[in-house]
C-alpha atoms as a PDB file:
ATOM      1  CA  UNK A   1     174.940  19.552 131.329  1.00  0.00           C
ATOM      2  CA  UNK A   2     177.644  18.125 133.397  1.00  0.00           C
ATOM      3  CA  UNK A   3     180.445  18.859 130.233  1.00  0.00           C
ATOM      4  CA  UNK A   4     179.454  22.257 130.024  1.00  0.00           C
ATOM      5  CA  UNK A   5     179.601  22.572 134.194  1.00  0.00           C
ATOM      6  CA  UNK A   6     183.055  21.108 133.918  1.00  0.00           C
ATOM      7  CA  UNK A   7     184.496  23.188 130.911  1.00  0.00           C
ATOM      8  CA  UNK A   8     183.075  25.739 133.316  1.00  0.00           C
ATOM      9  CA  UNK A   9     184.955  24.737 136.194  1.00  0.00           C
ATOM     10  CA  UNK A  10     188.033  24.050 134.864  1.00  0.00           C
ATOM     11  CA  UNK A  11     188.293  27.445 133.028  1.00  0.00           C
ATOM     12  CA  UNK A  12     187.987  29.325 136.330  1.00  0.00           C
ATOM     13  CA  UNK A  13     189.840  26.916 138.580  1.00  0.00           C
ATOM     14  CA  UNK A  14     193.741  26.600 137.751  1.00  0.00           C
ATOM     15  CA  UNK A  15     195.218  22.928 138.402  1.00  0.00           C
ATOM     16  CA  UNK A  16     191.395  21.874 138.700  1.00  0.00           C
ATOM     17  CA  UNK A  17     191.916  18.558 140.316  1.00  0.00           C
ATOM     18  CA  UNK A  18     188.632  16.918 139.004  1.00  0.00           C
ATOM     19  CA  UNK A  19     188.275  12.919 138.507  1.00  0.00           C
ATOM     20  CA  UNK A  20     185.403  11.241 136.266  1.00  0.00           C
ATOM     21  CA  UNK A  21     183.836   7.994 137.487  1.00  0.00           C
ATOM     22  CA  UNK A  22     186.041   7.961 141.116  1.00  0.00           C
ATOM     23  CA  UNK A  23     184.555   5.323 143.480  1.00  0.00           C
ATOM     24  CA  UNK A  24     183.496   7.285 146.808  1.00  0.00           C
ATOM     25  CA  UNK A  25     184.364   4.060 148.701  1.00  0.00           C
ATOM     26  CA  UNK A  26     187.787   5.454 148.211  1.00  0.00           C
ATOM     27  CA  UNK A  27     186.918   8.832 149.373  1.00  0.00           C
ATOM     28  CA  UNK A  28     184.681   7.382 152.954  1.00  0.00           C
ATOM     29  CA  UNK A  29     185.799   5.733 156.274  1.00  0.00           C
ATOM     30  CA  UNK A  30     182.911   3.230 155.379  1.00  0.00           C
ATOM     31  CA  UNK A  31     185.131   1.920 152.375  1.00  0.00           C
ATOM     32  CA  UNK A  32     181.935   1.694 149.983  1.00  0.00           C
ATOM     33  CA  UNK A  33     180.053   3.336 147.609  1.00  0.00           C
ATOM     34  CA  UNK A  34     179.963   3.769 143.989  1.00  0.00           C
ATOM     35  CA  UNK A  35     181.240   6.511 141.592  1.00  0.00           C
ATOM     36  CA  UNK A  36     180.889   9.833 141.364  1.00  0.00           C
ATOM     37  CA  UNK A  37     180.231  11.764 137.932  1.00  0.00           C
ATOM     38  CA  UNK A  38     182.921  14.272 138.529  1.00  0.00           C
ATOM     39  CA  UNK A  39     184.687  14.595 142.118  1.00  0.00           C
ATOM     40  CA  UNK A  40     186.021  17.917 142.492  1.00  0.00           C
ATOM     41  CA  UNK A  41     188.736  18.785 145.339  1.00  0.00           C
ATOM     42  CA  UNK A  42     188.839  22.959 145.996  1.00  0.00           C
ATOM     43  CA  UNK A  43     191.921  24.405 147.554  1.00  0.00           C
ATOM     44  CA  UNK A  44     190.734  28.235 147.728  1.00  0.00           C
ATOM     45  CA  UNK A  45     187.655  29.761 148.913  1.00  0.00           C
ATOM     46  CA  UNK A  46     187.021  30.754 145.243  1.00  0.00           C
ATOM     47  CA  UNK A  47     187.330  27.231 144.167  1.00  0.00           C
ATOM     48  CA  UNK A  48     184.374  26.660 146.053  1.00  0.00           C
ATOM     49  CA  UNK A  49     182.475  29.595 144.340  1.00  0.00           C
ATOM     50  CA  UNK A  50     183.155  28.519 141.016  1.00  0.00           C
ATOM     51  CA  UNK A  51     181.872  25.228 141.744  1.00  0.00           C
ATOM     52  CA  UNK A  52     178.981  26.582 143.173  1.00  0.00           C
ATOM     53  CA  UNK A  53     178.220  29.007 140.055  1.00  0.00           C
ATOM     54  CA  UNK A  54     179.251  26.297 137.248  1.00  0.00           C
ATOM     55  CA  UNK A  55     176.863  24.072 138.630  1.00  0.00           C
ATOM     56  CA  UNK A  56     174.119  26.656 138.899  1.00  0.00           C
ATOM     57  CA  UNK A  57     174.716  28.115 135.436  1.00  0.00           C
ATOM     58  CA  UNK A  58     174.426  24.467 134.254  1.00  0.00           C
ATOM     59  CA  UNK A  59     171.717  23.102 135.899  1.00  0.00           C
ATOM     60  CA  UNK A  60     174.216  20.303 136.985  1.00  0.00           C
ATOM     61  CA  UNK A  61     173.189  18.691 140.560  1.00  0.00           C
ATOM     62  CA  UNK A  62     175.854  19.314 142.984  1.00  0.00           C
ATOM     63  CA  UNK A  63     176.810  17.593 146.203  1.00  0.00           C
ATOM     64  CA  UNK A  64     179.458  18.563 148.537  1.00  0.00           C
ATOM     65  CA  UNK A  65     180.961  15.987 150.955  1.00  0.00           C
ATOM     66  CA  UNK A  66     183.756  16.246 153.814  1.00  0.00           C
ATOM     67  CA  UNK A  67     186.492  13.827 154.946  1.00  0.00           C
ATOM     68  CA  UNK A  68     183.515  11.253 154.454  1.00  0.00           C
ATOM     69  CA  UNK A  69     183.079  10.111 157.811  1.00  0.00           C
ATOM     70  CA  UNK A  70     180.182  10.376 158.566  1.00  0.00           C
ATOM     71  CA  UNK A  71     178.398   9.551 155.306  1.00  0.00           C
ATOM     72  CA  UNK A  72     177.173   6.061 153.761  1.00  0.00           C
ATOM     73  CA  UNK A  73     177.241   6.406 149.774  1.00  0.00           C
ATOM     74  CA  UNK A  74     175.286   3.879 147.604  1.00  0.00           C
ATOM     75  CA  UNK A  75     176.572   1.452 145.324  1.00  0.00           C
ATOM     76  CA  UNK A  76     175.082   3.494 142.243  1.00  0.00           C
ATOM     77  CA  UNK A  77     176.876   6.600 143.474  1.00  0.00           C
ATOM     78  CA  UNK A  78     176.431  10.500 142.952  1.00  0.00           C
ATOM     79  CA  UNK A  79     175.004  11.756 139.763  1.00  0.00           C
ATOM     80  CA  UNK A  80     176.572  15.360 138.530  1.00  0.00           C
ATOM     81  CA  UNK A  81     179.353  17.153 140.156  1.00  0.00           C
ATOM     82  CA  UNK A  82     180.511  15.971 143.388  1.00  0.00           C
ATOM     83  CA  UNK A  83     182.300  18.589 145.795  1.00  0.00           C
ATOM     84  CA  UNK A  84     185.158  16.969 147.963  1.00  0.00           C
ATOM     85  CA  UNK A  85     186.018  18.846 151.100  1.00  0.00           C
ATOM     86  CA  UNK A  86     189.176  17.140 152.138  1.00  0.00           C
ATOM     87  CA  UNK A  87     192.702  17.835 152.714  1.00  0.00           C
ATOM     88  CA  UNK A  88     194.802  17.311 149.601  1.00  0.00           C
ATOM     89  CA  UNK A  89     198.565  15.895 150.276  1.00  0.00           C
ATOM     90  CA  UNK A  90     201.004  17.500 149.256  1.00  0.00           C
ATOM     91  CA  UNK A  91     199.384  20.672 148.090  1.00  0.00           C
ATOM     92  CA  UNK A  92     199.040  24.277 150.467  1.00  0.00           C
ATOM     93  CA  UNK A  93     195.584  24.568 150.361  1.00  0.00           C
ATOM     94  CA  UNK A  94     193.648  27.616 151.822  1.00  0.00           C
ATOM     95  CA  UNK A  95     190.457  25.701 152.924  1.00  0.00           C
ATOM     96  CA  UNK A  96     192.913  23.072 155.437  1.00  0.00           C
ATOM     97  CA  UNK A  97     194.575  25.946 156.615  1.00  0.00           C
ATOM     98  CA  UNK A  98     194.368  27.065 161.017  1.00  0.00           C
ATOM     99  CA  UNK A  99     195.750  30.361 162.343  1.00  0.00           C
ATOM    100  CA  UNK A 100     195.831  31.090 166.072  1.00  0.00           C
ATOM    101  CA  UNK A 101     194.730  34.325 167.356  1.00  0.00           C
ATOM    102  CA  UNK A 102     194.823  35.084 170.874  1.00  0.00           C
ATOM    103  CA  UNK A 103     191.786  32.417 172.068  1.00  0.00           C
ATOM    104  CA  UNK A 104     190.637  32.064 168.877  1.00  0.00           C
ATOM    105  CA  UNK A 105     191.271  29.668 165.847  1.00  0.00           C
ATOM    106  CA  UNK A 106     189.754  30.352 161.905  1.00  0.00           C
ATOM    107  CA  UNK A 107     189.963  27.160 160.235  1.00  0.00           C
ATOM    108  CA  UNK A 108     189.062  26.183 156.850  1.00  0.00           C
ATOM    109  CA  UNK A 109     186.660  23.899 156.686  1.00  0.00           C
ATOM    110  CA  UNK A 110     188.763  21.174 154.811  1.00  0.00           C
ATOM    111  CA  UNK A 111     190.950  20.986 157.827  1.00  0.00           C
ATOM    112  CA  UNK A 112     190.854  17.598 159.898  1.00  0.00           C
ATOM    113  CA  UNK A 113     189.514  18.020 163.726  1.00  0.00           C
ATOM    114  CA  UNK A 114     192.722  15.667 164.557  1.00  0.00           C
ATOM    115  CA  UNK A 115     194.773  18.105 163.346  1.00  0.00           C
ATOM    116  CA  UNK A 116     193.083  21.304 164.337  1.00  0.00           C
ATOM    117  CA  UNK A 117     192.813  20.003 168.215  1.00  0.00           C
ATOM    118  CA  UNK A 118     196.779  18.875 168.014  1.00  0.00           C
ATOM    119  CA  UNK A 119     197.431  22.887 166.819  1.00  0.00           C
ATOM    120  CA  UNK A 120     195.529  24.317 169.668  1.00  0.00           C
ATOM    121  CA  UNK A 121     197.198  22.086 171.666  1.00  0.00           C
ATOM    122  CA  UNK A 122     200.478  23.562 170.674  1.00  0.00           C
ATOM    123  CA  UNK A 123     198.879  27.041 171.225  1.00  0.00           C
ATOM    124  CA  UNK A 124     197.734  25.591 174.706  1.00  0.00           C
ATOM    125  CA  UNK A 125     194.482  26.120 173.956  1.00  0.00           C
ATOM    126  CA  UNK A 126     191.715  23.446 175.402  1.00  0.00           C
ATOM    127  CA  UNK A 127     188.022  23.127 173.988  1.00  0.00           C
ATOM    128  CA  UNK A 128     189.292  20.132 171.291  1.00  0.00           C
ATOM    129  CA  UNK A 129     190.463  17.809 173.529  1.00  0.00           C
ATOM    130  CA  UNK A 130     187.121  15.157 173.432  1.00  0.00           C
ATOM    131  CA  UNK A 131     186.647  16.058 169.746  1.00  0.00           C
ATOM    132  CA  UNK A 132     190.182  15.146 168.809  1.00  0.00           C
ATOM    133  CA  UNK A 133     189.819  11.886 167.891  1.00  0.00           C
ATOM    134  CA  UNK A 134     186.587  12.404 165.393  1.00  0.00           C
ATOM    135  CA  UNK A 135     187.822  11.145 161.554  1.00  0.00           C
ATOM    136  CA  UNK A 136     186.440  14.113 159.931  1.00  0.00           C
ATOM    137  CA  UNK A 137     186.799  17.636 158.745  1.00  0.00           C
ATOM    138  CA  UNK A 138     185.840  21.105 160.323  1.00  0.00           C
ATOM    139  CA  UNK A 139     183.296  21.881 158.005  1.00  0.00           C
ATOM    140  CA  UNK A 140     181.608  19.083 157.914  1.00  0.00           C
ATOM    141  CA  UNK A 141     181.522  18.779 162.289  1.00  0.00           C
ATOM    142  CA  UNK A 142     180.295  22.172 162.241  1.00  0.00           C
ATOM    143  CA  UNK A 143     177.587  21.353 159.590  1.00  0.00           C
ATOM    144  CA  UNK A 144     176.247  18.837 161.608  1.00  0.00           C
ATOM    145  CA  UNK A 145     177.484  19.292 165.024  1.00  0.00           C
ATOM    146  CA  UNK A 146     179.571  16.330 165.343  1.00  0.00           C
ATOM    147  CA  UNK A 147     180.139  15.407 169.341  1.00  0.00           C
ATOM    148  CA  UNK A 148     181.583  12.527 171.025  1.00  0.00           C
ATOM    149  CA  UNK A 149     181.988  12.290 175.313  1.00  0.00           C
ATOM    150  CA  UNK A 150     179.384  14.934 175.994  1.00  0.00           C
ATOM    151  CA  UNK A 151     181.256  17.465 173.913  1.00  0.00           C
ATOM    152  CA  UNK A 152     179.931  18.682 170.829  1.00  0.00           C
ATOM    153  CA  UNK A 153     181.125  21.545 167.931  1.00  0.00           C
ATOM    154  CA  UNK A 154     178.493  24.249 169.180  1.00  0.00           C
ATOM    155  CA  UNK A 155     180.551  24.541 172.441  1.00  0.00           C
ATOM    156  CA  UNK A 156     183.484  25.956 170.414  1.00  0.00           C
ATOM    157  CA  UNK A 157     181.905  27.346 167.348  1.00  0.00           C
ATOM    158  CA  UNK A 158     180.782  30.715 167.498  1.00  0.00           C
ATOM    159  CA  UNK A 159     180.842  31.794 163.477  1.00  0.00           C
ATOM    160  CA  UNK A 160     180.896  30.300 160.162  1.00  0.00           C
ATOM    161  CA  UNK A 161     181.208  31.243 156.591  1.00  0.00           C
ATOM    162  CA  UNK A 162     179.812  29.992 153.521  1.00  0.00           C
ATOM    163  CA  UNK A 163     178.078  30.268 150.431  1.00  0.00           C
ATOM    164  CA  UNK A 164     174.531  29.295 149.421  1.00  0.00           C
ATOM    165  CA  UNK A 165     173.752  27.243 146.268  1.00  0.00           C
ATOM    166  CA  UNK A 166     172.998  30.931 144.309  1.00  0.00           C
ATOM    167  CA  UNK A 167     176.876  31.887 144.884  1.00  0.00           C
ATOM    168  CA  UNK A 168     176.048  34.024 147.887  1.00  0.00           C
ATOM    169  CA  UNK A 169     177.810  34.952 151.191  1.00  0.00           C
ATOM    170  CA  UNK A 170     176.329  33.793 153.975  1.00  0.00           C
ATOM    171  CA  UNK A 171     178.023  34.502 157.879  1.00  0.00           C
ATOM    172  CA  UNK A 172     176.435  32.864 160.836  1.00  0.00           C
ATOM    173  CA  UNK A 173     177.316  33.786 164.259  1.00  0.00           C
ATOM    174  CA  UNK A 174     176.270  32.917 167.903  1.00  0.00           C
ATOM    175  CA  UNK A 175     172.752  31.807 168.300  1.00  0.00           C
ATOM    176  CA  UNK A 176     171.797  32.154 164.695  1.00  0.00           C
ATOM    177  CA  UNK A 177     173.846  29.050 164.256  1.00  0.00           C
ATOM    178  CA  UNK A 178     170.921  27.204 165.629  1.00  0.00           C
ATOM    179  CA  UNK A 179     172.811  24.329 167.214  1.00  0.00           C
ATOM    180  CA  UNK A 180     171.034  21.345 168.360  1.00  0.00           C
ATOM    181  CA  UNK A 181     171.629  17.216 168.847  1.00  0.00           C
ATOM    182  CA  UNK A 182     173.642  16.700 165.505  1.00  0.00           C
ATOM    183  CA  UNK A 183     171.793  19.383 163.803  1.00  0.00           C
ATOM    184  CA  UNK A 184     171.997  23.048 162.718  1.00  0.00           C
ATOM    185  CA  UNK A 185     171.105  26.069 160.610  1.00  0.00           C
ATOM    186  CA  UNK A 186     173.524  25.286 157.893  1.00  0.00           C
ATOM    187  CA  UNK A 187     172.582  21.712 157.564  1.00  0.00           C
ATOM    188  CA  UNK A 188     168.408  22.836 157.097  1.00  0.00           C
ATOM    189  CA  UNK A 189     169.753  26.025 154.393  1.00  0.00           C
ATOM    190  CA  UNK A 190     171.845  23.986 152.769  1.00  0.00           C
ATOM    191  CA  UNK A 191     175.284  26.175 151.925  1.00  0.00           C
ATOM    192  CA  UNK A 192     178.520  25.046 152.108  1.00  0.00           C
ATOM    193  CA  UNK A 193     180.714  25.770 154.828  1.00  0.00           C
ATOM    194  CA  UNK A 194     184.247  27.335 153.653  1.00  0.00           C
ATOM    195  CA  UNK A 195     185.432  28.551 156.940  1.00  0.00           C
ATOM    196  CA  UNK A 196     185.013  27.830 161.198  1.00  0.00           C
ATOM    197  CA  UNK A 197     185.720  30.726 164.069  1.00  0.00           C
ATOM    198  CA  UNK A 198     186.301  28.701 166.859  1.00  0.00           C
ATOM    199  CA  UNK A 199     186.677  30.170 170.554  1.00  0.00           C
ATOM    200  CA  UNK A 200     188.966  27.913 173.160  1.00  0.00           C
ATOM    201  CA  UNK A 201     190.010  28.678 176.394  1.00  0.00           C
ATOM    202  CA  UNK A 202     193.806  29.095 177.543  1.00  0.00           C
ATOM    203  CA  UNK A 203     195.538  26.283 180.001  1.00  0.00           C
ATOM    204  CA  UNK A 204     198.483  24.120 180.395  1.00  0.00           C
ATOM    205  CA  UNK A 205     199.760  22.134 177.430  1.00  0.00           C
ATOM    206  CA  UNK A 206     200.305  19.159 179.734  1.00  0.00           C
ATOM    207  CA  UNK A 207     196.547  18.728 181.024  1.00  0.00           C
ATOM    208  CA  UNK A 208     195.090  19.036 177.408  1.00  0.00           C
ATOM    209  CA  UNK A 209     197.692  16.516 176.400  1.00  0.00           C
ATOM    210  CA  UNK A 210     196.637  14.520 179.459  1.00  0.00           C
ATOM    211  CA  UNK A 211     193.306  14.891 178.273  1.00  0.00           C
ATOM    212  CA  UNK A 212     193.434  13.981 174.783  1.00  0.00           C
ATOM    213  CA  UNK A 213     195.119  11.111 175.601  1.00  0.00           C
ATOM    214  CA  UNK A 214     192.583   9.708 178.631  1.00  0.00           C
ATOM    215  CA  UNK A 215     190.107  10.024 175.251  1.00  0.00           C
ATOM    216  CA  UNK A 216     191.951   8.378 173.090  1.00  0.00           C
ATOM    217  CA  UNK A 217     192.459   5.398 175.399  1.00  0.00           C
ATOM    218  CA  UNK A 218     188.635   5.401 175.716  1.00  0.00           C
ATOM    219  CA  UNK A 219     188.165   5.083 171.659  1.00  0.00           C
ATOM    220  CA  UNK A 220     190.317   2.265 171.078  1.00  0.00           C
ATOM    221  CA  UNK A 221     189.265   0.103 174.138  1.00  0.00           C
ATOM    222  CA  UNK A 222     185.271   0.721 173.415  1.00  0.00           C
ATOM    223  CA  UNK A 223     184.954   1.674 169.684  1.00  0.00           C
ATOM    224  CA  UNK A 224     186.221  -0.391 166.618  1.00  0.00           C
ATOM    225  CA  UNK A 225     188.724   1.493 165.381  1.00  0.00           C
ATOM    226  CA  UNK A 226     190.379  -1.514 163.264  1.00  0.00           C
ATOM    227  CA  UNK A 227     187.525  -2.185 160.726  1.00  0.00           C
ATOM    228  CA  UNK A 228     185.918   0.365 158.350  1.00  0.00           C
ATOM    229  CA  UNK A 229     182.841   2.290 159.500  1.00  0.00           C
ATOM    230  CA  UNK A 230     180.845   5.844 160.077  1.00  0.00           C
ATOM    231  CA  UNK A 231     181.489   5.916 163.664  1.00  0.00           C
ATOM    232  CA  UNK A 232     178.479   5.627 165.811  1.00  0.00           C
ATOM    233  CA  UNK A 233     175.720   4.943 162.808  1.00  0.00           C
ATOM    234  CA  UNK A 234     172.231   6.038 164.845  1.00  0.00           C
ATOM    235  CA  UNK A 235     171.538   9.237 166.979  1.00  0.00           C
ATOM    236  CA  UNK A 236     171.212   8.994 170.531  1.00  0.00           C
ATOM    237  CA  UNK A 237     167.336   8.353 171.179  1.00  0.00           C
ATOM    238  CA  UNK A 238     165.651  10.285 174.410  1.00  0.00           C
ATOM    239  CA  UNK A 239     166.749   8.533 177.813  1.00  0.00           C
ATOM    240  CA  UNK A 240     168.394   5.861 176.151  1.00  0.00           C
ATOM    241  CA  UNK A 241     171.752   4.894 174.314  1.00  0.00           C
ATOM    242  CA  UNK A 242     171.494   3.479 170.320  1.00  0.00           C
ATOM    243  CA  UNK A 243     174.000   0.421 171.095  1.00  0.00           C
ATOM    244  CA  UNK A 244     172.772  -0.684 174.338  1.00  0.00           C
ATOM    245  CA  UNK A 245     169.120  -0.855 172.545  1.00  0.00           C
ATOM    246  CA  UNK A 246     170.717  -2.648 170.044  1.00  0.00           C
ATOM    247  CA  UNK A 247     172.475  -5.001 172.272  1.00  0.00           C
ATOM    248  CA  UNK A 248     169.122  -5.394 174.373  1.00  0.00           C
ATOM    249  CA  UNK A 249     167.404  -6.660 170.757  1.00  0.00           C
ATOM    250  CA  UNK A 250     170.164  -9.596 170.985  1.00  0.00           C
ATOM    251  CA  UNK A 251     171.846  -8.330 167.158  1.00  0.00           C
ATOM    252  CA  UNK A 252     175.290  -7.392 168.648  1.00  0.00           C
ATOM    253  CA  UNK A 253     177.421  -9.360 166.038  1.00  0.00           C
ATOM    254  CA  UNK A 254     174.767  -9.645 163.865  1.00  0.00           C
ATOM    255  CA  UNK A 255     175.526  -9.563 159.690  1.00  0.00           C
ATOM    256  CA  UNK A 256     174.034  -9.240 156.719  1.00  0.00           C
ATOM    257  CA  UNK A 257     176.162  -9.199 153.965  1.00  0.00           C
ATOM    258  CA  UNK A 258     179.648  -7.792 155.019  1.00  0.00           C
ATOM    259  CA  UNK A 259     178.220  -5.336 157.039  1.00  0.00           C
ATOM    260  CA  UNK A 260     177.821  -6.161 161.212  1.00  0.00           C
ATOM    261  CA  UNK A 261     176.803  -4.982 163.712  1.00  0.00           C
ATOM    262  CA  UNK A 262     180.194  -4.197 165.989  1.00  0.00           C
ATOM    263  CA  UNK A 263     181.051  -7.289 168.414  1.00  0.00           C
ATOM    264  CA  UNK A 264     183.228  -4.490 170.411  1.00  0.00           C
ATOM    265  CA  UNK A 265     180.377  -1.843 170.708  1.00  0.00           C
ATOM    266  CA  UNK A 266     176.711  -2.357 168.934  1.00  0.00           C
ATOM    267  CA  UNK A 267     176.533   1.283 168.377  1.00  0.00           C
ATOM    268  CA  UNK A 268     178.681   0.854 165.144  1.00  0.00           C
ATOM    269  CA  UNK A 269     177.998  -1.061 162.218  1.00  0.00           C
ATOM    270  CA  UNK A 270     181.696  -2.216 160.667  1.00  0.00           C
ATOM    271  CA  UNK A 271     182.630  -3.207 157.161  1.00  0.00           C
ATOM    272  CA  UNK A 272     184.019  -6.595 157.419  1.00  0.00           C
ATOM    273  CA  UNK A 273     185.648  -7.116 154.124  1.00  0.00           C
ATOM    274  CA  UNK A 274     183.507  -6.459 150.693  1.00  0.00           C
ATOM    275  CA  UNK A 275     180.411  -5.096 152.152  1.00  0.00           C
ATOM    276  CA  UNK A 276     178.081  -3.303 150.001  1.00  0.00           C
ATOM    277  CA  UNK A 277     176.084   0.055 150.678  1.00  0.00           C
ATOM    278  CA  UNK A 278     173.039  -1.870 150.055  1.00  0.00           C
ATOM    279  CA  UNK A 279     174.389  -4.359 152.866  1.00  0.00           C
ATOM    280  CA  UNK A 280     174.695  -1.796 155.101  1.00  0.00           C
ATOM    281  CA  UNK A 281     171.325  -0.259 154.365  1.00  0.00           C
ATOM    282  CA  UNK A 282     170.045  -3.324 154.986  1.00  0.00           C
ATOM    283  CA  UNK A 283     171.364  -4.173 158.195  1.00  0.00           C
ATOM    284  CA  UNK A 284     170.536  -0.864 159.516  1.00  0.00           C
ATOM    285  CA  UNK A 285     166.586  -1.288 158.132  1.00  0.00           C
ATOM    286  CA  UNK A 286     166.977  -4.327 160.192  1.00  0.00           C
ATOM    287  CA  UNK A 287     168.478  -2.815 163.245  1.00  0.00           C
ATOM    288  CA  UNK A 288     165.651  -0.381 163.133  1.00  0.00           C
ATOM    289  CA  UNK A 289     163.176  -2.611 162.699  1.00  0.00           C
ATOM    290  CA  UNK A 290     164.130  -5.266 165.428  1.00  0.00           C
ATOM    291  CA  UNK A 291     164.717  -2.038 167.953  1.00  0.00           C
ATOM    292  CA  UNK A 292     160.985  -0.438 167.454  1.00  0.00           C
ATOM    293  CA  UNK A 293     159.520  -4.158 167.762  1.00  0.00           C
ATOM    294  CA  UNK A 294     160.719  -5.004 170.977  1.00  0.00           C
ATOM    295  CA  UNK A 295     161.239  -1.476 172.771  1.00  0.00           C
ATOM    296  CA  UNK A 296     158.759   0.999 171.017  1.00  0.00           C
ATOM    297  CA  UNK A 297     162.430   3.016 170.297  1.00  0.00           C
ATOM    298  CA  UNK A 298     162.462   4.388 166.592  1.00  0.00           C
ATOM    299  CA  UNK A 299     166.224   4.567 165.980  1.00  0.00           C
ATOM    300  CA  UNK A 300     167.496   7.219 163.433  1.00  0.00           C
ATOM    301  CA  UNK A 301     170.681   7.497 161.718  1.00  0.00           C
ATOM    302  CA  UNK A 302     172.717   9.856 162.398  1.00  0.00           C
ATOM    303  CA  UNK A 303     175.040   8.633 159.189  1.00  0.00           C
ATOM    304  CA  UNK A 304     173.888  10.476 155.819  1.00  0.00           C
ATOM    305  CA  UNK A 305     173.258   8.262 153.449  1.00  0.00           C
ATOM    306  CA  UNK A 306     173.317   9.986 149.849  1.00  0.00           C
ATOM    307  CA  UNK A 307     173.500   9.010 146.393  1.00  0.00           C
ATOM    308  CA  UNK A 308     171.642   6.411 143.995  1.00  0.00           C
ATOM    309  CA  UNK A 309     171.159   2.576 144.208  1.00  0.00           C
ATOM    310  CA  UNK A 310     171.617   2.053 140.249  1.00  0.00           C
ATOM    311  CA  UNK A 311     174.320   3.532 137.914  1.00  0.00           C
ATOM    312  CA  UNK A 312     170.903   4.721 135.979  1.00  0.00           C
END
């Protein structure tokens, strides 16, 4: 099954960068996480396709991941092909790519938001400035509608392409996006995002520079930036805020493992050297637990966790 998929693959993709048995905990801010089967890293649209149809033609499970930032692998890792939407150094790849037209940027969705927001800076362009300092890619913030400081993708994206898991085109545009707290269309159809229309606004170069700088003063004195983690690991609950819950339930610095619960900001949950997935599973099941006992507050991630517990 997987063979055949990647005979498949590697006929149809030239330079197919694929890698058997590649830990994921090299491939996720979290620093954990087991092997993949195959990893696969597409520098074309079509790349992505032929993924898409090998698999399907094979029967082979596929799983497509970003600049893993947002995403907790287990210690068993991913079974079949795994689909790595990240920039590659040192090659020109179509999916990291951002052109600049008038107000408007279309960016492939391997491209980092870091890199994006710095281009539109240099366009003087504002809309990126608060999502600037997100560790992820395009594709995967617009899947999921990645925000941080009250700013979120769906004020900036108005289309995206991609392809469904049968090989088909899919555009989505404006309200059929479906945008809501960390959620939207794409993320319940389950395609894969190969491209991002994003609509800015013009002003000054100096007060988005300004701007992007106030924010990433903010990160480094309130997040922990120095140790290995997802960024903020639960979803904001109604009314409330996920680390000052946490903080309330008296488990800021708490451990299990190598996996704690951020002294700096209780929101995150930091690898502190050797932690495991299931240590961080663990803590969070914890987390959760101690939160709904003494507030009546059901926490939920808003890290994906994927993959399996056991090589198996």
């Amino acid at each position: 099954m997987l063979n055949d998929c990647l005979r498949r693959l590697s006929h149809n993709v030239k330079n197919a960068d694929i890698r058997l048995y590649e830990p994921l905990s090299n491939w996720t801010t979290f620093k954990v996480g087991g092997p993949a089967d195959a990893l696969f890293f597409p520098v074309t649209e079509q790349d992505v396709v032929s993924a898409i149809n090998a698999a399907r033609e094979t029967a082979t499970p596929l799983t497509v991941i970003g600049n893993g930032s947002n995403l907790l692998v287990r210690d068993g890792g991913i079974r079949g092909l795994t689909m790595c939407m990240t920039p590659m150094p040192k090659k020109n790849s179509e999916l990291s790519s951002a052109h600049v037209s008038d107000d408007l940027l279309v960016v492939g969705a391997s491209a980092l938001l870091s890199k994006v927001a710095s281009q539109a800076k240099r366009a003087s362009l504002s809309g990126m400035e608060a999502l600037s300092g997100i560790p992820g890619s395009v594709g995967g913030a617009a899947m999921m509608n990645a925000g941080a400081y009250d700013h979120s993708m769906s004020d900036v994206v108005i289309g995206v392409k991609t392809y469904a898991k049968d090989g088909s085109m899919r555009v989505y545009e404006d309200i059929g996006i479906k945008y809501g707290y960390r959620t939207s269309a794409m993320m319940h159809d389950n395609v894969v995002i190969v491209q991002v229309l994003l609509k800015l606004k013009r002003s000054g170069k100096e007060a988005i520079a300004a701007a992007m700088d106030e924010y990433t003063k903010k990160r480094k004195e309130k997040q922990p930036l120095k140790l290995p983690s997802a960024g903020s690991f639960f979803k904001r609950p109604q009314g409330n805020f996920a680390g000052a819950l946490i903080e309330q339930a008296g488990l800021k610095g708490f451990y299990i493992g190598g996996a704690q619960v951020s002294t700096l900001h209780a929101g995150f949950i930091v690898n502190t050297g050797g932690a495991t997935a299931s240590d961080i599973i663990n803590l969070k099941n914890h987390i959760v637990e101690q939160v709904e006992k003494k507030f009546g507050v059901v926490l939920e991630p808003e890290v994906k966790i994927i993959g399996s517990d056991t090589r198996g």
